[in-house]
PDB file of N, CA and C in Angstrom:
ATOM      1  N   UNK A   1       0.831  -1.182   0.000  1.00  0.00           N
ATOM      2  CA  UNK A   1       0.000   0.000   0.000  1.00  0.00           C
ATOM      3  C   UNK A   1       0.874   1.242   0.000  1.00  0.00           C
ATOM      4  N   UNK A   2       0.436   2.266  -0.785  1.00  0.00           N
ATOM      5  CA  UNK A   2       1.151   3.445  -0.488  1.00  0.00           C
ATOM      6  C   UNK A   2       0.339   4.749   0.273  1.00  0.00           C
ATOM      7  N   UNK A   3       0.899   4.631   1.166  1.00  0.00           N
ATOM      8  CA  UNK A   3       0.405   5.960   2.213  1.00  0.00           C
ATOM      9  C   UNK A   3       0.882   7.408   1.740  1.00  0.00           C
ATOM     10  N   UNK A   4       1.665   7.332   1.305  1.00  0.00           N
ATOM     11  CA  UNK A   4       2.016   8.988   0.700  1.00  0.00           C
ATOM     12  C   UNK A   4       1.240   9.340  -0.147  1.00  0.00           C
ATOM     13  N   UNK A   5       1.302  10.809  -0.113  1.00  0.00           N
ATOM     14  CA  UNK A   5       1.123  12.048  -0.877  1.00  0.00           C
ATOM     15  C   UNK A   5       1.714  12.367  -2.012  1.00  0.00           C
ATOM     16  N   UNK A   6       1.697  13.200  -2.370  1.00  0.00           N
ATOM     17  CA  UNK A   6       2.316  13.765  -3.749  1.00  0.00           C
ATOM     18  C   UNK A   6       3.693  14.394  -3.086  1.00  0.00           C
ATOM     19  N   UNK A   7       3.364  14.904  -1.872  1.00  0.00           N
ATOM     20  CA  UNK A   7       4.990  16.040  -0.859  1.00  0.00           C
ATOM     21  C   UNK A   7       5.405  14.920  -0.113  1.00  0.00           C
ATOM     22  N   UNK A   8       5.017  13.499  -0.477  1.00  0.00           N
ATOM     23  CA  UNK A   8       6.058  12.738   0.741  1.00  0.00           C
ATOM     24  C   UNK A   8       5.203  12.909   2.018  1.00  0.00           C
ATOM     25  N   UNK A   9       4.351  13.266   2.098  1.00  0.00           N
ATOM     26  CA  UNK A   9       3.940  13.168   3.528  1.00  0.00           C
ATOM     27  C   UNK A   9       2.959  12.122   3.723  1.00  0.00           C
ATOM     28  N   UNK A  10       2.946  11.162   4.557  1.00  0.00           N
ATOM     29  CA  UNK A  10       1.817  10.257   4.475  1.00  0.00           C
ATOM     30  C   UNK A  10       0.615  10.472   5.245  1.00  0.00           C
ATOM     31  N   UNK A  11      -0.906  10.467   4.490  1.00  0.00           N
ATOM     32  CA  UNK A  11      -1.907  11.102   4.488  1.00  0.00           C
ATOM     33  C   UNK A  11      -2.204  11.261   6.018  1.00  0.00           C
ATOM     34  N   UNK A  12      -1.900   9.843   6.759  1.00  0.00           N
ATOM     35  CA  UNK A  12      -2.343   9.816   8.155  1.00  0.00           C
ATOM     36  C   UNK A  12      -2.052  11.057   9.023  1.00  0.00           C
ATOM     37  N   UNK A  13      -1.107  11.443   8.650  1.00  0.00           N
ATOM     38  CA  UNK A  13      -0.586  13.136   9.977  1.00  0.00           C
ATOM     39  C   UNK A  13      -1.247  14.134   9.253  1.00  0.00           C
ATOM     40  N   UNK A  14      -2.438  14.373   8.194  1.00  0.00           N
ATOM     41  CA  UNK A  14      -2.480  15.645   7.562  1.00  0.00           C
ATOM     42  C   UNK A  14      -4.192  15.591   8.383  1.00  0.00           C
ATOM     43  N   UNK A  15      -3.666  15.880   9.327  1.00  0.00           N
ATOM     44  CA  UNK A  15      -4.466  16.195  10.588  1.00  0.00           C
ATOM     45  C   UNK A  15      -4.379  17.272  11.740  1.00  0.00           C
ATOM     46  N   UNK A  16      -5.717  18.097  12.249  1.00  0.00           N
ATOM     47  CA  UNK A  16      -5.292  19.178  13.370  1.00  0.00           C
ATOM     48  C   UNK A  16      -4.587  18.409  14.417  1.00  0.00           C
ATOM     49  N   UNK A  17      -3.237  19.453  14.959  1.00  0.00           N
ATOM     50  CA  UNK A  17      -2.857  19.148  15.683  1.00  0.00           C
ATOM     51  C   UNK A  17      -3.109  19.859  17.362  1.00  0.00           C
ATOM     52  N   UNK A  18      -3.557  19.647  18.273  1.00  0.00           N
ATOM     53  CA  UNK A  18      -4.168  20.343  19.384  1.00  0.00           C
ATOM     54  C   UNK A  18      -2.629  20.686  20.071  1.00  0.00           C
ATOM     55  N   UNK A  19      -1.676  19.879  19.956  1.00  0.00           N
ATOM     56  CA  UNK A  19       0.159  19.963  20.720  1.00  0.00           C
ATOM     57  C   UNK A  19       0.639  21.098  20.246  1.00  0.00           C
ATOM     58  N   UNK A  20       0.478  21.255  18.782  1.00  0.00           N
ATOM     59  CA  UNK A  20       0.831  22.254  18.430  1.00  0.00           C
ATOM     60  C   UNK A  20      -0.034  23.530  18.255  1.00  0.00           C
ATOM     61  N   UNK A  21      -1.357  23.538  18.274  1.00  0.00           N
ATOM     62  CA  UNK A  21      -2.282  24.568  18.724  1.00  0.00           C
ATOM     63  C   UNK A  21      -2.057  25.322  20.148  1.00  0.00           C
ATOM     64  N   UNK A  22      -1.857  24.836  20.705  1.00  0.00           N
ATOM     65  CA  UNK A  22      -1.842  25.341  22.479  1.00  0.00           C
ATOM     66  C   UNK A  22      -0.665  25.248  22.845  1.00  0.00           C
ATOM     67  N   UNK A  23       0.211  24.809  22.376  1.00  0.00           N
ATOM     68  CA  UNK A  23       1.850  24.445  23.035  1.00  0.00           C
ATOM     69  C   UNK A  23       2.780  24.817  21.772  1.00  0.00           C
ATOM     70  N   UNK A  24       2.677  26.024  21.028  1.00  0.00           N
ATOM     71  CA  UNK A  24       3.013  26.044  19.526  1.00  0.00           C
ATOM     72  C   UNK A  24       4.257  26.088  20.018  1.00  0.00           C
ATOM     73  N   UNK A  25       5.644  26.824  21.019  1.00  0.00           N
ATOM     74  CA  UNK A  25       6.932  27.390  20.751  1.00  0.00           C
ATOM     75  C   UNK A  25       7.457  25.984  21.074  1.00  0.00           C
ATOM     76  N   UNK A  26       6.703  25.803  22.488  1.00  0.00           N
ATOM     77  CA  UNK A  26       7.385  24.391  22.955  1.00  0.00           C
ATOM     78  C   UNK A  26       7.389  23.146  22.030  1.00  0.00           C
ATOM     79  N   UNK A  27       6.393  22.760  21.640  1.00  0.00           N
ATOM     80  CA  UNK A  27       5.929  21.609  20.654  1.00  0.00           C
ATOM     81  C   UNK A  27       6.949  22.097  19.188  1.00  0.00           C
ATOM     82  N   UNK A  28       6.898  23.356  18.866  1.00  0.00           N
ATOM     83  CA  UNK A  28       8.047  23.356  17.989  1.00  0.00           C
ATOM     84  C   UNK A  28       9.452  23.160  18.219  1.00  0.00           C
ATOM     85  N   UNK A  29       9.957  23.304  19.374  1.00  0.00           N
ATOM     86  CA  UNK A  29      11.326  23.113  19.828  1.00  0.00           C
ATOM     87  C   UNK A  29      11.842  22.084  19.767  1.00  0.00           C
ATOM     88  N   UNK A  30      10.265  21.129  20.591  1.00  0.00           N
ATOM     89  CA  UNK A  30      10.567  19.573  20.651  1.00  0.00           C
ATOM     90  C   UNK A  30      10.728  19.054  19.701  1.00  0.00           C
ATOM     91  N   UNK A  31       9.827  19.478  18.544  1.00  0.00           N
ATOM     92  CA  UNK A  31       9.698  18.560  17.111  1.00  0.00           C
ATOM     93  C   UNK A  31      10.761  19.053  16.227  1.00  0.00           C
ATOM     94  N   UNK A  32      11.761  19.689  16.344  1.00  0.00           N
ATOM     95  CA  UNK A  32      12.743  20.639  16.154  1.00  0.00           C
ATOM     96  C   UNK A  32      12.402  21.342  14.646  1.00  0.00           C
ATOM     97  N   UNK A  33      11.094  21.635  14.474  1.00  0.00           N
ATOM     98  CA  UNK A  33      10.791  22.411  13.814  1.00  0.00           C
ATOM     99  C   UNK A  33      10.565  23.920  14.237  1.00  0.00           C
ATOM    100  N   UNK A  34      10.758  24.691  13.943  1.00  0.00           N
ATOM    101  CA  UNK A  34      11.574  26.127  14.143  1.00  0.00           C
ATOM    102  C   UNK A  34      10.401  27.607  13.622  1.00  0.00           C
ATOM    103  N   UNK A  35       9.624  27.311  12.856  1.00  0.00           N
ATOM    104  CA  UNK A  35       8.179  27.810  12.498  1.00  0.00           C
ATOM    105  C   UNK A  35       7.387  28.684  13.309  1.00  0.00           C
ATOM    106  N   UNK A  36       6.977  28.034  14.472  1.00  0.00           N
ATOM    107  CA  UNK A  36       6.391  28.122  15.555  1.00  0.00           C
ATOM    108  C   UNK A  36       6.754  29.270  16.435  1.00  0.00           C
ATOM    109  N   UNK A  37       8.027  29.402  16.248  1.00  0.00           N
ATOM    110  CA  UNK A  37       8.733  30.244  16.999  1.00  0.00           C
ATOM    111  C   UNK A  37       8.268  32.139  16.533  1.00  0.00           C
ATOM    112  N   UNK A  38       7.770  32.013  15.870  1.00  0.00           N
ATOM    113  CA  UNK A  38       6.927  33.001  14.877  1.00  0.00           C
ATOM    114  C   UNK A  38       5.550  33.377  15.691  1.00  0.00           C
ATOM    115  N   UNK A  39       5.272  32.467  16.817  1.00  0.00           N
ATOM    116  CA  UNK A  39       4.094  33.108  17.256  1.00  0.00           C
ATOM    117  C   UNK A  39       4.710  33.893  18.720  1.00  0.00           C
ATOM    118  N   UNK A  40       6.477  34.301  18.972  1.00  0.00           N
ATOM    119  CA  UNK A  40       6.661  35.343  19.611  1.00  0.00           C
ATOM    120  C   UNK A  40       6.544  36.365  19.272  1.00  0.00           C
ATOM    121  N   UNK A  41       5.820  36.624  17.924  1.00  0.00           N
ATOM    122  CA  UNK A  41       5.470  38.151  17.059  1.00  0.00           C
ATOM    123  C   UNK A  41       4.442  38.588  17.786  1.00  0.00           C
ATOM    124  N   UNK A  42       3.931  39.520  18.764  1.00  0.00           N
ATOM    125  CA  UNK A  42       2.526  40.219  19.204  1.00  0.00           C
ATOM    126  C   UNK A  42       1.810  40.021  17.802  1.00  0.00           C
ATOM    127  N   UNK A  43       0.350  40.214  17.908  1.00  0.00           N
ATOM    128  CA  UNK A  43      -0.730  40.309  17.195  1.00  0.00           C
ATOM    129  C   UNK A  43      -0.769  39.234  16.279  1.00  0.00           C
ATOM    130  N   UNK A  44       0.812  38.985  15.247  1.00  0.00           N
ATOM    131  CA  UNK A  44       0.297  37.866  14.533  1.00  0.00           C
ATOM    132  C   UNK A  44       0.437  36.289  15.015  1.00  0.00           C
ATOM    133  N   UNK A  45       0.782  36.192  16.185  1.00  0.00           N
ATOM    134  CA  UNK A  45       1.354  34.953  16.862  1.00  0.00           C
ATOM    135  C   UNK A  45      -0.692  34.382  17.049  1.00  0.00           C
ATOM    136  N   UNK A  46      -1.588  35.253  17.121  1.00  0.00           N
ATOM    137  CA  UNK A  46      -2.825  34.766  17.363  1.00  0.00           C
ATOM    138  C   UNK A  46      -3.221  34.345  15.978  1.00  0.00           C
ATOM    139  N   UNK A  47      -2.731  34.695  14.479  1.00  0.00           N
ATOM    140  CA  UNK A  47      -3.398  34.230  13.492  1.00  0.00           C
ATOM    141  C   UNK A  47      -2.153  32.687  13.239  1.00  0.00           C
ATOM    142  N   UNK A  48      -0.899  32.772  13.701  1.00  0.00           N
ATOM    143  CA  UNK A  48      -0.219  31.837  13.392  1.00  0.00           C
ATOM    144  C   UNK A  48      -0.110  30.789  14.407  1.00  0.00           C
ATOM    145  N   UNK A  49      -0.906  31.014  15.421  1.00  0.00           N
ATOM    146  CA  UNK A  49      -0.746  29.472  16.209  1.00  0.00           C
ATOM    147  C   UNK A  49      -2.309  28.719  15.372  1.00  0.00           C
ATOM    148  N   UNK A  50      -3.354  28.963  14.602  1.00  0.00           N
ATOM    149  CA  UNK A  50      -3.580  28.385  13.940  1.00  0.00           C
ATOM    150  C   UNK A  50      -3.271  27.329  12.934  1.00  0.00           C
ATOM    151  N   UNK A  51      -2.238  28.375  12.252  1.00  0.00           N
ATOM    152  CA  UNK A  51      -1.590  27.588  11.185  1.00  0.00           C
ATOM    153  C   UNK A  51      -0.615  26.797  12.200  1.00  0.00           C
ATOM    154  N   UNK A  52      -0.056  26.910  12.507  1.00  0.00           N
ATOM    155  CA  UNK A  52       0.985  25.641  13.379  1.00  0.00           C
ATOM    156  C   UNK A  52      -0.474  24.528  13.972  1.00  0.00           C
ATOM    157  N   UNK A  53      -1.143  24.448  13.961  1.00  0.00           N
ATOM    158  CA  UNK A  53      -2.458  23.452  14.351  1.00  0.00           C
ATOM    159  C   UNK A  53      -2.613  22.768  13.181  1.00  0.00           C
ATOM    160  N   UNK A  54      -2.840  23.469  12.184  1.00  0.00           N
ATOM    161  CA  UNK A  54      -3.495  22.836  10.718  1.00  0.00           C
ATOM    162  C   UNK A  54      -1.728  22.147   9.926  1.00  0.00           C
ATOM    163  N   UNK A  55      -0.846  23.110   9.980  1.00  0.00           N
ATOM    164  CA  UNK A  55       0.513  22.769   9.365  1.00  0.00           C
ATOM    165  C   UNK A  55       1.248  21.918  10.424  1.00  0.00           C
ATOM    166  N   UNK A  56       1.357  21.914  11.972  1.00  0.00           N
ATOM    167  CA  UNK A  56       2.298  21.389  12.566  1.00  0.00           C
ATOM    168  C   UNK A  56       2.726  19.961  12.908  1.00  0.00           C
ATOM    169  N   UNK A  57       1.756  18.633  12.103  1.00  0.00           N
ATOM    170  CA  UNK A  57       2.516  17.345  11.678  1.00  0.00           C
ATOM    171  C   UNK A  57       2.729  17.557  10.331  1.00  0.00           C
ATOM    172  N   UNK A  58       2.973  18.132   9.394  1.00  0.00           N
ATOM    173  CA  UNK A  58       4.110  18.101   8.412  1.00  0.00           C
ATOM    174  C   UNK A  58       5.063  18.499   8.580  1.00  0.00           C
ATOM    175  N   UNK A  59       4.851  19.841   9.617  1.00  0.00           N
ATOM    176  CA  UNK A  59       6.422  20.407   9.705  1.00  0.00           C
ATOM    177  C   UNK A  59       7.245  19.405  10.420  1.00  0.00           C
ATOM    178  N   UNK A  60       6.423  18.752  11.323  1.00  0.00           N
ATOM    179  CA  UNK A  60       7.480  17.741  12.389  1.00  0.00           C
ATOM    180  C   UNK A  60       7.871  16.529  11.433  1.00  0.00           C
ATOM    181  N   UNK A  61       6.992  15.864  10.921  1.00  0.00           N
ATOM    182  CA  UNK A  61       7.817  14.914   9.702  1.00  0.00           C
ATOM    183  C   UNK A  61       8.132  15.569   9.164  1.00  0.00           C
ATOM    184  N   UNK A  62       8.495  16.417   8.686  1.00  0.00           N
ATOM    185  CA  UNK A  62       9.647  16.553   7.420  1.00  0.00           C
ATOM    186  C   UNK A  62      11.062  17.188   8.172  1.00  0.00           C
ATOM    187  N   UNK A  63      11.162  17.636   9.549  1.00  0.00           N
ATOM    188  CA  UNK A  63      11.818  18.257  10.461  1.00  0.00           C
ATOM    189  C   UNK A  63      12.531  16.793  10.860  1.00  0.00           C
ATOM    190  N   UNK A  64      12.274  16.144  11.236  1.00  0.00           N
ATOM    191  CA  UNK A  64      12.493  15.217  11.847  1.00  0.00           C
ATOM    192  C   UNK A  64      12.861  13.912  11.282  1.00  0.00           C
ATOM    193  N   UNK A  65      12.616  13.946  10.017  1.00  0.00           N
ATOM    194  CA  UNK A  65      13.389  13.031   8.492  1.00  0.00           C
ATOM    195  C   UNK A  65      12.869  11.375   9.202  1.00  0.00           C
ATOM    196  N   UNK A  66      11.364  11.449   9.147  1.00  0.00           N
ATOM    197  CA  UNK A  66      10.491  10.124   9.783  1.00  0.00           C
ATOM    198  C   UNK A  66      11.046   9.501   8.376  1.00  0.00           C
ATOM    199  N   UNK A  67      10.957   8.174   8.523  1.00  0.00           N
ATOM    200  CA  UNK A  67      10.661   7.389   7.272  1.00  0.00           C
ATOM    201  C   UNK A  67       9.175   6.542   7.439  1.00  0.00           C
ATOM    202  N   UNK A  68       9.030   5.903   6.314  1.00  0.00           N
ATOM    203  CA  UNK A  68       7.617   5.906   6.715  1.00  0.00           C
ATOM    204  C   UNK A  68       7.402   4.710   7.504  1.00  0.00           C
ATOM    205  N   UNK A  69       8.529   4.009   7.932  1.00  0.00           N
ATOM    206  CA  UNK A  69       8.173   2.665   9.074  1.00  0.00           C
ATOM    207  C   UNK A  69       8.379   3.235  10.409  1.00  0.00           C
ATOM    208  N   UNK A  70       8.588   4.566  10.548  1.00  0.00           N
ATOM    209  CA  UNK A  70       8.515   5.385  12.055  1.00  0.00           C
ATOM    210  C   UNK A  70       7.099   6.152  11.911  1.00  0.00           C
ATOM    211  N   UNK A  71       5.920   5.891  10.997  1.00  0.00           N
ATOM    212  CA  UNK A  71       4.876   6.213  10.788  1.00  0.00           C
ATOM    213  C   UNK A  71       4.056   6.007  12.446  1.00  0.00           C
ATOM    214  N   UNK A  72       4.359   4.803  12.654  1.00  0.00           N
ATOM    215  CA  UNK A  72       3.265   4.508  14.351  1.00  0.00           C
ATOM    216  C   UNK A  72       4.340   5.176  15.309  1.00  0.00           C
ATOM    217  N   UNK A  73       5.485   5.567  15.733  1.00  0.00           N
ATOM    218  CA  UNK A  73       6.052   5.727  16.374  1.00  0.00           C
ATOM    219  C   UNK A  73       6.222   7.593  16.316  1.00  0.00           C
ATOM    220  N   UNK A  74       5.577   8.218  15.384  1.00  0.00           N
ATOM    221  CA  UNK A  74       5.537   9.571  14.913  1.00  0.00           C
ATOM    222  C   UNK A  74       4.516  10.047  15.373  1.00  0.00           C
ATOM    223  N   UNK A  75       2.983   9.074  15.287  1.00  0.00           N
ATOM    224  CA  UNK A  75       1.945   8.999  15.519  1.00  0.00           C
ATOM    225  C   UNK A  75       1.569   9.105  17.084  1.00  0.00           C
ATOM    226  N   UNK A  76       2.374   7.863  17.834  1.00  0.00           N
ATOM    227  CA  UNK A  76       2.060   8.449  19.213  1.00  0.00           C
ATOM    228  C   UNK A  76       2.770   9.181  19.614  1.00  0.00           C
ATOM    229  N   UNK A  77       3.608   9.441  19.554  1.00  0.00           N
ATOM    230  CA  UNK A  77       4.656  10.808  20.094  1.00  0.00           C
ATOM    231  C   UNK A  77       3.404  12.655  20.137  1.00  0.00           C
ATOM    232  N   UNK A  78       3.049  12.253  18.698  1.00  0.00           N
ATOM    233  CA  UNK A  78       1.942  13.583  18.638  1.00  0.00           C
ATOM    234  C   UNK A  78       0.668  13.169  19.365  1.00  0.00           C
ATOM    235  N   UNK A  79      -0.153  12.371  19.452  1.00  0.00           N
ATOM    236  CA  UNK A  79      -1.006  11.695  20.255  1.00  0.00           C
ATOM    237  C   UNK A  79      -0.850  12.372  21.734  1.00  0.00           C
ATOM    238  N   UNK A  80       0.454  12.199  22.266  1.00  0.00           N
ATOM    239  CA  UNK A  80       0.739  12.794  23.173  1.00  0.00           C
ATOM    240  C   UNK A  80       0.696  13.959  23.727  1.00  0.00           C
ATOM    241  N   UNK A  81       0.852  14.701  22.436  1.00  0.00           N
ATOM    242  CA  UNK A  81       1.354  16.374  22.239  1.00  0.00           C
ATOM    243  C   UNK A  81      -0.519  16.546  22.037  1.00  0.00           C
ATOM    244  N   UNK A  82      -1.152  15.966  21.163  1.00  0.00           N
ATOM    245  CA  UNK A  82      -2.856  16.290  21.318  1.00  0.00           C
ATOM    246  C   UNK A  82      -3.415  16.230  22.371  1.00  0.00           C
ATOM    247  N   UNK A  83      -3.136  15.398  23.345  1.00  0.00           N
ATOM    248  CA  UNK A  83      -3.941  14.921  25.100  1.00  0.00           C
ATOM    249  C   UNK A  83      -3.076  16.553  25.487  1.00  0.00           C
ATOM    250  N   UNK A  84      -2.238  16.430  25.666  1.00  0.00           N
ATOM    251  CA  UNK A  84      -1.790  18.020  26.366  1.00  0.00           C
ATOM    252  C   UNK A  84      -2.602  19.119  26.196  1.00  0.00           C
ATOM    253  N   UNK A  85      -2.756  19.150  24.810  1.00  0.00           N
ATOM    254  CA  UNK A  85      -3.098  20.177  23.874  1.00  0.00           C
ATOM    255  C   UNK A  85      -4.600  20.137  24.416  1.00  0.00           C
ATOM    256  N   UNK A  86      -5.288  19.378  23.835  1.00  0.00           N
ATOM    257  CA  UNK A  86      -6.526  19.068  24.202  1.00  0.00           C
ATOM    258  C   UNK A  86      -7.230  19.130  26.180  1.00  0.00           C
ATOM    259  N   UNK A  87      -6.158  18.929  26.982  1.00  0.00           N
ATOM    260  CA  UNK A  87      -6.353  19.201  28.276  1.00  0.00           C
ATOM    261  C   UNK A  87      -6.352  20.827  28.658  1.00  0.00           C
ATOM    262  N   UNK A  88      -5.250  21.187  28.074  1.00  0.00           N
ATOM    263  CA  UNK A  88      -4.919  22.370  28.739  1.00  0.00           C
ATOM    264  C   UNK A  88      -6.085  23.466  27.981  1.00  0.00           C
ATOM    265  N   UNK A  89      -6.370  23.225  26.449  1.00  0.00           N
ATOM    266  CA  UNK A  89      -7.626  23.894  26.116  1.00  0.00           C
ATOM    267  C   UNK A  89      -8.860  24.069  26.717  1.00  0.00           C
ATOM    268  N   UNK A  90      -9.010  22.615  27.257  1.00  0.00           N
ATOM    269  CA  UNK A  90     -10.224  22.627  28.235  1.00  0.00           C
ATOM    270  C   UNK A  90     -10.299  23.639  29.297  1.00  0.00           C
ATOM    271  N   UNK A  91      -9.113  23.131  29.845  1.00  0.00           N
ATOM    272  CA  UNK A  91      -9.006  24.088  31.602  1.00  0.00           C
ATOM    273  C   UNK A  91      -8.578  24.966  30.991  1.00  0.00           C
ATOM    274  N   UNK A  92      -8.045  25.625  30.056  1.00  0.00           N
ATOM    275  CA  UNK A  92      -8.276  26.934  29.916  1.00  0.00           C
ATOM    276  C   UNK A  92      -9.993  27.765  29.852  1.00  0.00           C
ATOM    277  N   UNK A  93     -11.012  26.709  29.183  1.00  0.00           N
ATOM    278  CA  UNK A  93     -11.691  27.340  29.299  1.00  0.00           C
ATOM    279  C   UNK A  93     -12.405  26.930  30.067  1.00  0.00           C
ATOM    280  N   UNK A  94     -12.655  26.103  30.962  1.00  0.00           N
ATOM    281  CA  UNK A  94     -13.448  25.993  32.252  1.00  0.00           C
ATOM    282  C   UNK A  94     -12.708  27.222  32.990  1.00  0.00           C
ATOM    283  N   UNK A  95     -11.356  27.576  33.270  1.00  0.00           N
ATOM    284  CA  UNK A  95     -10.807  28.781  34.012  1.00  0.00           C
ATOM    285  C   UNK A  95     -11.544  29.836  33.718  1.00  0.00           C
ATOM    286  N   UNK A  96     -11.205  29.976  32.168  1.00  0.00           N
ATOM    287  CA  UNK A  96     -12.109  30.970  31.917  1.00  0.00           C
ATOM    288  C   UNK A  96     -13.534  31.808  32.400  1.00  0.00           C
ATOM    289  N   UNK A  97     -14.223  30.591  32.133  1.00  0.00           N
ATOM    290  CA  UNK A  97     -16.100  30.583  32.422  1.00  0.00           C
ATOM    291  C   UNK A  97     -16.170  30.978  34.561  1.00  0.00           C
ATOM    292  N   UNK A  98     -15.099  30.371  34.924  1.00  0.00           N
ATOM    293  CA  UNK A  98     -15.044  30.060  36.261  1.00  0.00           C
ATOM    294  C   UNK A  98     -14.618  31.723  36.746  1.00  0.00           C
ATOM    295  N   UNK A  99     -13.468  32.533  36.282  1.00  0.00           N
ATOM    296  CA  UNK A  99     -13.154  34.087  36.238  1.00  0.00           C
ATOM    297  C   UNK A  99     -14.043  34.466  35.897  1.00  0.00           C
ATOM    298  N   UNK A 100     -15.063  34.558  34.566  1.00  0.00           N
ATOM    299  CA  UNK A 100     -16.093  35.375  34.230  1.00  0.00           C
ATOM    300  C   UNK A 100     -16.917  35.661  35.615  1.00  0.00           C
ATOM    301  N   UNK A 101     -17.674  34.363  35.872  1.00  0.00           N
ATOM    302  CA  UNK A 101     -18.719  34.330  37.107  1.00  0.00           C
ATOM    303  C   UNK A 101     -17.975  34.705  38.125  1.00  0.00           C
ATOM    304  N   UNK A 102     -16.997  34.474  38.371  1.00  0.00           N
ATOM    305  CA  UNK A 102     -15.925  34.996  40.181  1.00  0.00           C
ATOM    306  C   UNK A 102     -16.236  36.704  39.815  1.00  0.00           C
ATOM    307  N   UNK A 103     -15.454  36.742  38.656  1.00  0.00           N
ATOM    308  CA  UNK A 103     -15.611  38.521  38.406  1.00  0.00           C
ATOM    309  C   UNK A 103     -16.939  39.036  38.415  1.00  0.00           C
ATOM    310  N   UNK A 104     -17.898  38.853  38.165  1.00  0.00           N
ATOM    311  CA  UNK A 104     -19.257  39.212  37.918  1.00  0.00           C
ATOM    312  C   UNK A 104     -20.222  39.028  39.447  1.00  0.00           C
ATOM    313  N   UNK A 105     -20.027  38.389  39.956  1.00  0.00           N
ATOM    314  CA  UNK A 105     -20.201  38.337  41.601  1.00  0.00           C
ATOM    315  C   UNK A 105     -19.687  39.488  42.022  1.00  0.00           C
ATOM    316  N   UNK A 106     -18.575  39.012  42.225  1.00  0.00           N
ATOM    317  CA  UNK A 106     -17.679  40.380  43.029  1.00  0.00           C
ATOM    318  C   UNK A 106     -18.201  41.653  42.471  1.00  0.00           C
ATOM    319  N   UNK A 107     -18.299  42.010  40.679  1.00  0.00           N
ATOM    320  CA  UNK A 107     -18.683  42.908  40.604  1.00  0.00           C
ATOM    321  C   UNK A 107     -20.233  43.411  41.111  1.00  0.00           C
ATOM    322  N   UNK A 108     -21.213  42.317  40.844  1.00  0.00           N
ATOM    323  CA  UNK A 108     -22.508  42.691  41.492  1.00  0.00           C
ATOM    324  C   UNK A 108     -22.847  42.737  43.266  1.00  0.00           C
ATOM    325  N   UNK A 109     -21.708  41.783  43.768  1.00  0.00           N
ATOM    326  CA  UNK A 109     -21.609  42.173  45.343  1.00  0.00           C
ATOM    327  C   UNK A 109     -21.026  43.855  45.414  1.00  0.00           C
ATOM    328  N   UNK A 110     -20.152  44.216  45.089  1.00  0.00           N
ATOM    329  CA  UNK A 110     -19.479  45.263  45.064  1.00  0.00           C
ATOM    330  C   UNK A 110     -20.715  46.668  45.055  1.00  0.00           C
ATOM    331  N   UNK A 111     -21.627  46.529  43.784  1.00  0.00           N
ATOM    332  CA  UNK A 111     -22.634  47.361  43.187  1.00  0.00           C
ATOM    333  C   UNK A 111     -23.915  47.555  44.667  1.00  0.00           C
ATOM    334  N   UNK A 112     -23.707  46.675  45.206  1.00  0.00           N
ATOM    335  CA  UNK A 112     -24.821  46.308  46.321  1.00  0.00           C
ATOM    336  C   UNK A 112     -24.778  46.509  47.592  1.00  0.00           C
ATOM    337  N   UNK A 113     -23.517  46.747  47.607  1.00  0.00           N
ATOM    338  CA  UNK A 113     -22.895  46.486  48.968  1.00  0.00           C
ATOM    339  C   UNK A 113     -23.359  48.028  49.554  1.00  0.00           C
TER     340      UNK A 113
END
């Protein structure tokens, strides 16, 4: 069977990545892809940790010179980097929702008092 693409990349990683969505500088360091490092720019680091989500398993296979029998072994390594990704998104926004209402109390205790 052939799993590749037309760029060498095999279809299975041309997937969002949540490791590299939420963890873009670090997850780029690790994957020693260097890209990422682009979202220390103010203002555009919010349109480019996107693209490091949608782009950041190609950049790491092709960074990282996988062949394609390190295909399962590429796979959970990012797996890994998604549970992170995917956790810390959450509790970011349960934190979130949890500050809104703390702040909004305080502010309507405050108004009343």
């Amino acid at each position: 069977m052939n799993y590749q693409t037309q760029a060498g990349i095999p279809v299975e990683i041309k997937k969002w990545n949540w490791g590299a969505f939420i963890f873009n500088i670090w997850w780029g360091v690790g994957n020693k892809t260097y890209l990422p490092l682009l979202c220390l720019i103010p203002y555009f680091n919010f349109i480019w940790m996107f693209v490091c989500g949608f782009k950041g398993n190609e950049w790491a296979w092709k960074s990282n010179n996988y062949q394609h029998e390190d295909l399962q072994k590429f796979l959970t390594i990012q797996k890994t980097w998604n549970r992170g990704g995917i956790a810390k998104f959450i509790f970011s926004l349960v934190m979130g929702v949890f500050g809104v209402i703390l702040y909004t109390a305080l502010f309507s205790m405050l108004l009343y008092w």
